[in-house]
Protein backbone atom coordinates (compact mmCIF):
# COMPACT_ATOMS: atom_id res chain seq x y z
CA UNK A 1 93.01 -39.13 69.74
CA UNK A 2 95.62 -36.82 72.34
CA UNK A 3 97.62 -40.15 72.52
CA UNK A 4 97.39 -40.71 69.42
CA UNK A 5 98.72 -37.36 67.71
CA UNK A 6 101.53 -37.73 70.63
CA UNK A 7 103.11 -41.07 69.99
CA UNK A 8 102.84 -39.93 66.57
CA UNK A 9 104.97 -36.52 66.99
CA UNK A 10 107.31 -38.93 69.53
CA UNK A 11 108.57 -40.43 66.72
CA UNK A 12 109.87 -37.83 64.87
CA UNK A 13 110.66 -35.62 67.63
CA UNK A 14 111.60 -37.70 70.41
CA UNK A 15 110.29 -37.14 74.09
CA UNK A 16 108.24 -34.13 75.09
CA UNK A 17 109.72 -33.92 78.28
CA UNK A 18 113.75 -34.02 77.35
CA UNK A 19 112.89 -31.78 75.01
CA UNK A 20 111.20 -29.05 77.10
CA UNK A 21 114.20 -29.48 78.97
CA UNK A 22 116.80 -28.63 76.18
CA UNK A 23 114.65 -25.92 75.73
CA UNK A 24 114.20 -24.51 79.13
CA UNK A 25 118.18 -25.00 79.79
CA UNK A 26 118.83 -23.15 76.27
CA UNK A 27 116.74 -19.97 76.79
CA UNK A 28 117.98 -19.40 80.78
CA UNK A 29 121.70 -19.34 79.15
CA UNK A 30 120.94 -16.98 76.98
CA UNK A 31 119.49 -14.70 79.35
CA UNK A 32 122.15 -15.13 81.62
CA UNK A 33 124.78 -14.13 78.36
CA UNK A 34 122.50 -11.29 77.91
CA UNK A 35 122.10 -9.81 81.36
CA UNK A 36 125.80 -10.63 82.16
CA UNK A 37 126.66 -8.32 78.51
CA UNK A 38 123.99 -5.60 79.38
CA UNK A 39 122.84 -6.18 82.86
CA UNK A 40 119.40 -6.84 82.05
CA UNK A 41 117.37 -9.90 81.12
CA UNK A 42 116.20 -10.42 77.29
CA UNK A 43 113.33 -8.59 77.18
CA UNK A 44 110.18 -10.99 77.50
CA UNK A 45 108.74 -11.02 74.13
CA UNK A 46 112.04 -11.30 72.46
CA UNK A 47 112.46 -14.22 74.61
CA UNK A 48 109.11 -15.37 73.89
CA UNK A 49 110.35 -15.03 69.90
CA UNK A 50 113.84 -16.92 70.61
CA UNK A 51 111.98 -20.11 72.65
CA UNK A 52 110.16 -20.46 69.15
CA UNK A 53 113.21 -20.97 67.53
CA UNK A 54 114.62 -22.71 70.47
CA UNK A 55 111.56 -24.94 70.40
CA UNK A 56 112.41 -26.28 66.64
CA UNK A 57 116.28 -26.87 67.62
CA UNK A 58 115.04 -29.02 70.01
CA UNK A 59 113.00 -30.92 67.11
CA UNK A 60 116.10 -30.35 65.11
CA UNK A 61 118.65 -32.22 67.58
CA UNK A 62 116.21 -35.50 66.89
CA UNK A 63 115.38 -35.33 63.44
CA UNK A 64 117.98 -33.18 61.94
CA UNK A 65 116.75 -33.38 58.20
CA UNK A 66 113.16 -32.45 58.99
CA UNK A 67 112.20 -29.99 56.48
CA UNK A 68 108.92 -28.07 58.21
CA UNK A 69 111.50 -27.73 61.48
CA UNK A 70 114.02 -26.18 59.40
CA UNK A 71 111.79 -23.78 57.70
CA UNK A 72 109.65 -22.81 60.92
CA UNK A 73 113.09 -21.35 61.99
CA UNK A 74 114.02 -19.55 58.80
CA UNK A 75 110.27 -18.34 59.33
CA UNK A 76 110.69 -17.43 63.22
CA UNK A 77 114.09 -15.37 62.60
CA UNK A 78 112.33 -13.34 59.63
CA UNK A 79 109.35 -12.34 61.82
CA UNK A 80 112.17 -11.43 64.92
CA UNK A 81 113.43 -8.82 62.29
CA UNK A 82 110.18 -7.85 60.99
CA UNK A 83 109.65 -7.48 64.95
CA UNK A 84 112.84 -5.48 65.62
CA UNK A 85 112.76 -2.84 62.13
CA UNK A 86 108.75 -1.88 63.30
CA UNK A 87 108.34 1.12 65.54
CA UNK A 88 108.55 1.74 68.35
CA UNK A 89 110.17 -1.88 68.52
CA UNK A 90 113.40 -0.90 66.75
CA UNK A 91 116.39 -1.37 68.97
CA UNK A 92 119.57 -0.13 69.06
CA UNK A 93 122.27 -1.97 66.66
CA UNK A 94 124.67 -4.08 68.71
């Protein structure tokens, strides 16, 4: 079943592997944009919020037109600013 469900996802997604890749490449380059602005690494789970998002751009770069991908981020960037506007979370405007 595992196999399955994987070959399935393959083919709209494209290979696990590549993409954990993208993904892993993505999120240390925006840590090092952060800590090189403010001297400090994204805090971890802001980070932990952005690799959602940076998981579905990597499903994005395959399948560009894929609906649930393109609404998992709208969904993802919503909850980051629920996130950020709830005490004690709120953070300083940039």
């Amino acid at each position: 079943m595992p196999n399955k469900l994987i070959k399935e996802r393959g083919k709209t997604y494209g290979n696990y592997g590549d993409a954990c890749e993208f993904r892993q490449s993505v999120i240390q380059q925006m840590n090092d944009l952060h800590k090189g602005k403010h001297g400090n690494e994204i805090p971890a789970t802001v980070r932990i919020m952005l690799e959602d998002i940076v998981h579905k751009l990597a499903r994005i770069a395959v399948s560009p037109y894929h609906l649930d991908s393109l609404r998992d981020i709208q969904g993802y960037t919503q909850l980051i600013i629920d996130y950020r506007n709830e005490p004690p979370h709120e953070v300083p405007r940039q």
